[in-house]
N, C-alpha and C. Protein backbone atom coordinates (compact mmCIF):
# COMPACT_ATOMS: atom_id res chain seq x y z
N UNK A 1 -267.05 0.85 -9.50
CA UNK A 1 -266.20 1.38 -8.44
C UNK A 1 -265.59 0.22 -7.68
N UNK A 2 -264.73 0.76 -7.50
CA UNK A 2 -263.39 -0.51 -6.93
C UNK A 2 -262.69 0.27 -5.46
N UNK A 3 -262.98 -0.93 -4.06
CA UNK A 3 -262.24 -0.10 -3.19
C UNK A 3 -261.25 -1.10 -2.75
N UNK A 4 -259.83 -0.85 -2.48
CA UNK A 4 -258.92 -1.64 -2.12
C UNK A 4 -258.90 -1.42 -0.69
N UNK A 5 -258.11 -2.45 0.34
CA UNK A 5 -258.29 -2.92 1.02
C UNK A 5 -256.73 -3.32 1.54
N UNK A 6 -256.22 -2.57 2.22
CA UNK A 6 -254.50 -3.53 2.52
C UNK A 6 -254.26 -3.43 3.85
N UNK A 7 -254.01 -4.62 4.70
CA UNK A 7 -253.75 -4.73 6.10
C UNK A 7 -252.06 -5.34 6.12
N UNK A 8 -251.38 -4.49 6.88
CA UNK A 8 -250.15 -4.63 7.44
C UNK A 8 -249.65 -4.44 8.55
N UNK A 9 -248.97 -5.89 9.24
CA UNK A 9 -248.79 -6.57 10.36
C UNK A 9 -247.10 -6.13 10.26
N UNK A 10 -246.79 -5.44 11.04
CA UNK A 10 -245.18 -4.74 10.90
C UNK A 10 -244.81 -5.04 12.29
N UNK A 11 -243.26 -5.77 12.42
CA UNK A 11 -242.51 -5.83 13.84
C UNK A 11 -241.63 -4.92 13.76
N UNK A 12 -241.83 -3.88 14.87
CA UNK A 12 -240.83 -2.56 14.78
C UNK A 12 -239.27 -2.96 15.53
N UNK A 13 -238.00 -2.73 14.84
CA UNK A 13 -237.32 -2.56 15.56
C UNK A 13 -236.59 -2.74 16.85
N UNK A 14 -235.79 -1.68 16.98
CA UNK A 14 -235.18 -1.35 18.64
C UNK A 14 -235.98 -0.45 19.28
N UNK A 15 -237.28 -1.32 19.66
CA UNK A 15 -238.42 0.12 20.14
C UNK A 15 -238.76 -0.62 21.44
N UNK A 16 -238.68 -0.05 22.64
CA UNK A 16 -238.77 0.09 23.97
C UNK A 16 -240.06 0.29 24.57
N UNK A 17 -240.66 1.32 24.10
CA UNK A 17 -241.93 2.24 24.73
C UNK A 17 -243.07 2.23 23.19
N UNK A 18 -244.76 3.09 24.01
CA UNK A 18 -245.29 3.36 23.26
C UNK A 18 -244.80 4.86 22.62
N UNK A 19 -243.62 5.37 23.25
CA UNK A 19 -243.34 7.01 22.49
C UNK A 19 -242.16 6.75 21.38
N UNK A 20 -241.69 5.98 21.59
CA UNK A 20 -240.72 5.37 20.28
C UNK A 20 -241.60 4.68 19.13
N UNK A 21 -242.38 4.33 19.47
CA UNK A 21 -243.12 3.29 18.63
C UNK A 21 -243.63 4.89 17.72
N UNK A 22 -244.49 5.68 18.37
CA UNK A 22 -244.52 6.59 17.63
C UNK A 22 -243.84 7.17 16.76
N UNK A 23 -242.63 7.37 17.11
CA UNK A 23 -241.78 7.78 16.52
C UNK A 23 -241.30 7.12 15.01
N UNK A 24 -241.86 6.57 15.29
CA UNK A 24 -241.43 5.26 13.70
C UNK A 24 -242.64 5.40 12.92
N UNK A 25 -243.99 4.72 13.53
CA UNK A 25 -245.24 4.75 12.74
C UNK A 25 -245.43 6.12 12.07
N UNK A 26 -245.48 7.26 12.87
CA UNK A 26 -245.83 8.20 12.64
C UNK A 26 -245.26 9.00 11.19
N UNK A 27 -243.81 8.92 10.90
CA UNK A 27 -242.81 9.15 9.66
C UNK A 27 -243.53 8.03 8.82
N UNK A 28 -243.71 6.90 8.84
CA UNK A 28 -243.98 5.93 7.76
C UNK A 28 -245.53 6.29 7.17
N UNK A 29 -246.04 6.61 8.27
CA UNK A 29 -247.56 6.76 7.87
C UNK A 29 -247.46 8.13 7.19
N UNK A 30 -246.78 9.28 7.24
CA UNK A 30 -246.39 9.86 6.55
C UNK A 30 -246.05 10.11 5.41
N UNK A 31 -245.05 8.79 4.88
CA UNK A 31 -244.12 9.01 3.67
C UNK A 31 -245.36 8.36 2.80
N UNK A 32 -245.89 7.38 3.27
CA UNK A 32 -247.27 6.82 2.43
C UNK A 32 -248.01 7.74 2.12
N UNK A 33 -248.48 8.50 2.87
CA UNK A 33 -249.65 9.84 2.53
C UNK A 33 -248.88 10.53 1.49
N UNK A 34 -247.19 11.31 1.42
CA UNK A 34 -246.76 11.83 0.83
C UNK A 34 -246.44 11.40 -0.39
N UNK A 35 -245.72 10.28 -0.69
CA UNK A 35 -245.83 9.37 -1.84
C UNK A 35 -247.23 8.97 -2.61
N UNK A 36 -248.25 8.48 -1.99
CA UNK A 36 -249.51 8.51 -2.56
C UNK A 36 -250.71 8.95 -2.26
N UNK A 37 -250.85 10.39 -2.50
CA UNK A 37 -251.73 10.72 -2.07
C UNK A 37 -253.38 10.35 -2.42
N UNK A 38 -253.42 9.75 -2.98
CA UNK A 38 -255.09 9.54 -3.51
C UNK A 38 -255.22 8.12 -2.06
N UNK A 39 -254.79 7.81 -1.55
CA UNK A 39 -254.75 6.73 -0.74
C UNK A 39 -255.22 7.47 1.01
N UNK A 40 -255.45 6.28 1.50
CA UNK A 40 -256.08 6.91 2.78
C UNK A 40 -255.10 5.92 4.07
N UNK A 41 -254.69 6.08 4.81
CA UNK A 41 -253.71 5.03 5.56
C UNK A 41 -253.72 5.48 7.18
N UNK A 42 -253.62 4.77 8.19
CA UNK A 42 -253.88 4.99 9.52
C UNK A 42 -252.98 3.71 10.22
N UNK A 43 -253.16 3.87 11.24
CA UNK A 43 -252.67 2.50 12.32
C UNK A 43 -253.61 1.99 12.42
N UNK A 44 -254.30 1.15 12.74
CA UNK A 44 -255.14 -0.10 12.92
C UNK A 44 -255.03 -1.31 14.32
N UNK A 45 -254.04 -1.74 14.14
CA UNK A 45 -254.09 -2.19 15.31
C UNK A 45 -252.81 -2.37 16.29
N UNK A 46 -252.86 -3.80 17.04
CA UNK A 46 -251.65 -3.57 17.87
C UNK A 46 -251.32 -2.50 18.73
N UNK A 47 -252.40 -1.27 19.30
CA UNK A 47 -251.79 -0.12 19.80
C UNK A 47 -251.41 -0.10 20.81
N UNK A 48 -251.85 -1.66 21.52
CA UNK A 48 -251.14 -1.36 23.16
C UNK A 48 -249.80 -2.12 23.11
N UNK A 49 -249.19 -2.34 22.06
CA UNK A 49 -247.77 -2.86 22.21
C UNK A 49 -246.62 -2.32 21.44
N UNK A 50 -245.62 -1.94 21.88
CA UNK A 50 -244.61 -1.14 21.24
C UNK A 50 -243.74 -1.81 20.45
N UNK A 51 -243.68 -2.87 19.94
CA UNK A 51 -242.92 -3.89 18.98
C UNK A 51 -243.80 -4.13 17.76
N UNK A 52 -245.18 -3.77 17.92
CA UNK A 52 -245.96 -4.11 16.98
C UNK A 52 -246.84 -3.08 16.30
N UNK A 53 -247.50 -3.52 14.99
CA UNK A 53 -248.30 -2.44 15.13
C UNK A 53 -248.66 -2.79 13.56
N UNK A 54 -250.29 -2.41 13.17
CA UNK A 54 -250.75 -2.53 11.93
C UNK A 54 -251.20 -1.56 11.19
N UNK A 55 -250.98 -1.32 10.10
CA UNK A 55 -251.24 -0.35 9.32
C UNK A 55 -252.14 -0.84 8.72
N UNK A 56 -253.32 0.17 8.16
CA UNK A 56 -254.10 -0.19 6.96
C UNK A 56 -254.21 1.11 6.20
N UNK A 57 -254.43 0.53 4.67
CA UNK A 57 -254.34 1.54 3.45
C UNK A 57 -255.48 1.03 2.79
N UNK A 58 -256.35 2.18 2.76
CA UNK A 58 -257.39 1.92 1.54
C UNK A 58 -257.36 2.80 0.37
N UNK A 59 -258.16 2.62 -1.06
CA UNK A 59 -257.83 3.35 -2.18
C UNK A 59 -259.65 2.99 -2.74
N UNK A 60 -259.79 4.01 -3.65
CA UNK A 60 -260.81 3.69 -4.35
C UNK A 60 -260.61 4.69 -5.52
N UNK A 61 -261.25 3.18 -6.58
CA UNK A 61 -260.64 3.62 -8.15
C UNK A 61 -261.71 2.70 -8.96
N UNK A 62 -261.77 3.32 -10.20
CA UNK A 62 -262.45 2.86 -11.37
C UNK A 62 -261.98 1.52 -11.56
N UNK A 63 -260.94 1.22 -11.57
CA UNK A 63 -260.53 -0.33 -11.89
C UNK A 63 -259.81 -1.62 -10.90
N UNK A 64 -260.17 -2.39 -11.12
CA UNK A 64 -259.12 -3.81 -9.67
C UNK A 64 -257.81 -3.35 -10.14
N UNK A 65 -257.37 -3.37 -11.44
CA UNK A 65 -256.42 -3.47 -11.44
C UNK A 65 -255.28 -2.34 -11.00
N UNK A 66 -256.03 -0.76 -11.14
CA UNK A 66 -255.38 -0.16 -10.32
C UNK A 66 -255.47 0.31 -8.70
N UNK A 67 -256.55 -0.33 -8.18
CA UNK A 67 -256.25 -0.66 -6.72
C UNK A 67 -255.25 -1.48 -6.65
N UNK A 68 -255.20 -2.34 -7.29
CA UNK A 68 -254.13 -3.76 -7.24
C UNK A 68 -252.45 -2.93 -6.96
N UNK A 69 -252.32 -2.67 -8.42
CA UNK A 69 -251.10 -1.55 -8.68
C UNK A 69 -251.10 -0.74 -7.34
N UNK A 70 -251.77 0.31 -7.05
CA UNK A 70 -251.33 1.62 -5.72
C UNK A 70 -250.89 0.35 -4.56
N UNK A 71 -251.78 -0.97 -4.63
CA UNK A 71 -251.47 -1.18 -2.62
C UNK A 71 -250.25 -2.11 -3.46
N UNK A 72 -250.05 -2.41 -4.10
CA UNK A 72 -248.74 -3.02 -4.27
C UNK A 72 -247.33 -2.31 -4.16
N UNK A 73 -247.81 -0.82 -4.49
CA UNK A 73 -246.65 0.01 -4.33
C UNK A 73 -246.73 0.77 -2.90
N UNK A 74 -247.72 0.47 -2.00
CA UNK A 74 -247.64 0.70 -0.79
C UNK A 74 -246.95 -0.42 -0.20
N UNK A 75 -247.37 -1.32 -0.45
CA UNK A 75 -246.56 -2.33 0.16
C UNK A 75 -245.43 -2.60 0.18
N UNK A 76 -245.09 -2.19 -0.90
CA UNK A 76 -243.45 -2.44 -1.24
C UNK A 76 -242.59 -1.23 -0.86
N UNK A 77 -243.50 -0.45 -0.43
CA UNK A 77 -242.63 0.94 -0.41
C UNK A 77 -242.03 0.74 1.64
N UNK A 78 -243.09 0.12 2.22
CA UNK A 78 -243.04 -0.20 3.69
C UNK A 78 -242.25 -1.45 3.93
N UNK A 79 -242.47 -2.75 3.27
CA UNK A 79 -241.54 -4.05 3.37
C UNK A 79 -239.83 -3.10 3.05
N UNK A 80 -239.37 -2.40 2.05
CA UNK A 80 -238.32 -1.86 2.07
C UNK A 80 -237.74 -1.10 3.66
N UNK A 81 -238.42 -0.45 4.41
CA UNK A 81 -238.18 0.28 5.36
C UNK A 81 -237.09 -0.52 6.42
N UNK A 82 -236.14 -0.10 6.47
CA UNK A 82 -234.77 -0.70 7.14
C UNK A 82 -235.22 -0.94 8.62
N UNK A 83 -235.78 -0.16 9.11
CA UNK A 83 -235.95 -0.41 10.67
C UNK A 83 -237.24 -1.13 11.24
N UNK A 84 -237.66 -1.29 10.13
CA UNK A 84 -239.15 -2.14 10.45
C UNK A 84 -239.12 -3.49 9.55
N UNK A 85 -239.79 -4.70 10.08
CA UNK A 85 -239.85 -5.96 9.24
C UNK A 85 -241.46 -6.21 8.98
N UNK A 86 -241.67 -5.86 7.98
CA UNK A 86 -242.87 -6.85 7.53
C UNK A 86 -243.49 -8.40 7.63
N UNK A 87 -244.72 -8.49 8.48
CA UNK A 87 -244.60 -10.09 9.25
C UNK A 87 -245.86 -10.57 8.19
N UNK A 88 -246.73 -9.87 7.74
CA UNK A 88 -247.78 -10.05 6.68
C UNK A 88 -248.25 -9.22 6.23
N UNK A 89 -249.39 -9.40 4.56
CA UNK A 89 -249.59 -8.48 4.09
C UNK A 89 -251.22 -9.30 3.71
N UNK A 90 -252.19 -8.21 3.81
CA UNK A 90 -253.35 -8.87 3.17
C UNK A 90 -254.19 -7.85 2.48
N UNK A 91 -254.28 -8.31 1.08
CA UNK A 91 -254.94 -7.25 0.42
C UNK A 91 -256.52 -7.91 0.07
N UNK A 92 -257.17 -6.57 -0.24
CA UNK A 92 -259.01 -6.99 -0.51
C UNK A 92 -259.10 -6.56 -1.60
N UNK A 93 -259.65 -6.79 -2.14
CA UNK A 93 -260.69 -5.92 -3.35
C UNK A 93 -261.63 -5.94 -3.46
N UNK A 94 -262.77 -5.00 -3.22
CA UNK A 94 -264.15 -4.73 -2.95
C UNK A 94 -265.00 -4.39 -4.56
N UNK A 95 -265.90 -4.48 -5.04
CA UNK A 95 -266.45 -3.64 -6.02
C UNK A 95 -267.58 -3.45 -5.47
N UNK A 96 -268.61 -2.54 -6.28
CA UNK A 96 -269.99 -1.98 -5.60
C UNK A 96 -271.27 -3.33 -6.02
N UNK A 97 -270.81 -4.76 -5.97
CA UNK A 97 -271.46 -5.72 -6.13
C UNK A 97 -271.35 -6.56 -4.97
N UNK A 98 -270.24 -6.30 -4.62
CA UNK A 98 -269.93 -7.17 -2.84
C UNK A 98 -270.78 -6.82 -1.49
C-alpha cells in the first residue's frame, strides 16, 4: 500500500478579503474532487490570509507509480488555473514500511 502526499502553496489573484478568497478555493477544491475522485483534497494552510492559501491532496493506491501519476495530474490540473499562480509543489510517497 502506497499513500501519496501533495502540498500546494498557491498565490490567489485579485482577492481582497477572506470571502473572495473563498470564492476561488472553494470551486478549485471542487473541480479536483470532481475530476478525481478516488483522491481526498482540503485547504491546509495559510487560512488567515486572503492572497494565500495551501491545498493538500492525498491518494492511496497499490502502486508509487500510480500515486505518482493521480498527484501529477492534480497538480497540473491547478498550476493551469488562470486566476491563481502556483508558488510550490511538494509531493510524498509513503508505503506501509515508512
Amino acid at each position: 500500500m502506497y499513500v501519496g502526499a501533495l502540498t500546494l502553496d498557491i498565490l490567489l489573484g485579485d482577492v481582497h478579503s477572506l470571502k473572495q478568497k473563498r470564492a476561488v478555493v472553494r470551486p478549485l477544491v471542487a473541480e479536483v474532487l470532481r475530476r478525481y475522485p478516488s483522491v481526498a483534497v482540503a485547504e491546509t494552510g495559510h487560512l488567515d490570509l486572503h492572497r494565500r492559501a495551501e491545498i493538500g491532496i492525498a491518494v492511496v493506491s497499490a502502486s508509487a507509480g500510480n500515486c505518482k501519476e493521480l498527484l501529477d495530474a492534480c497538480e497540473r490540473m491547478v498550476a493551469f488555473r488562470p486566476e491563481i499562480e502556483l508558488l510550490s509543489a511538494r509531493q510524498r510517497i509513503y508505503n506501509d514500511e515508512d
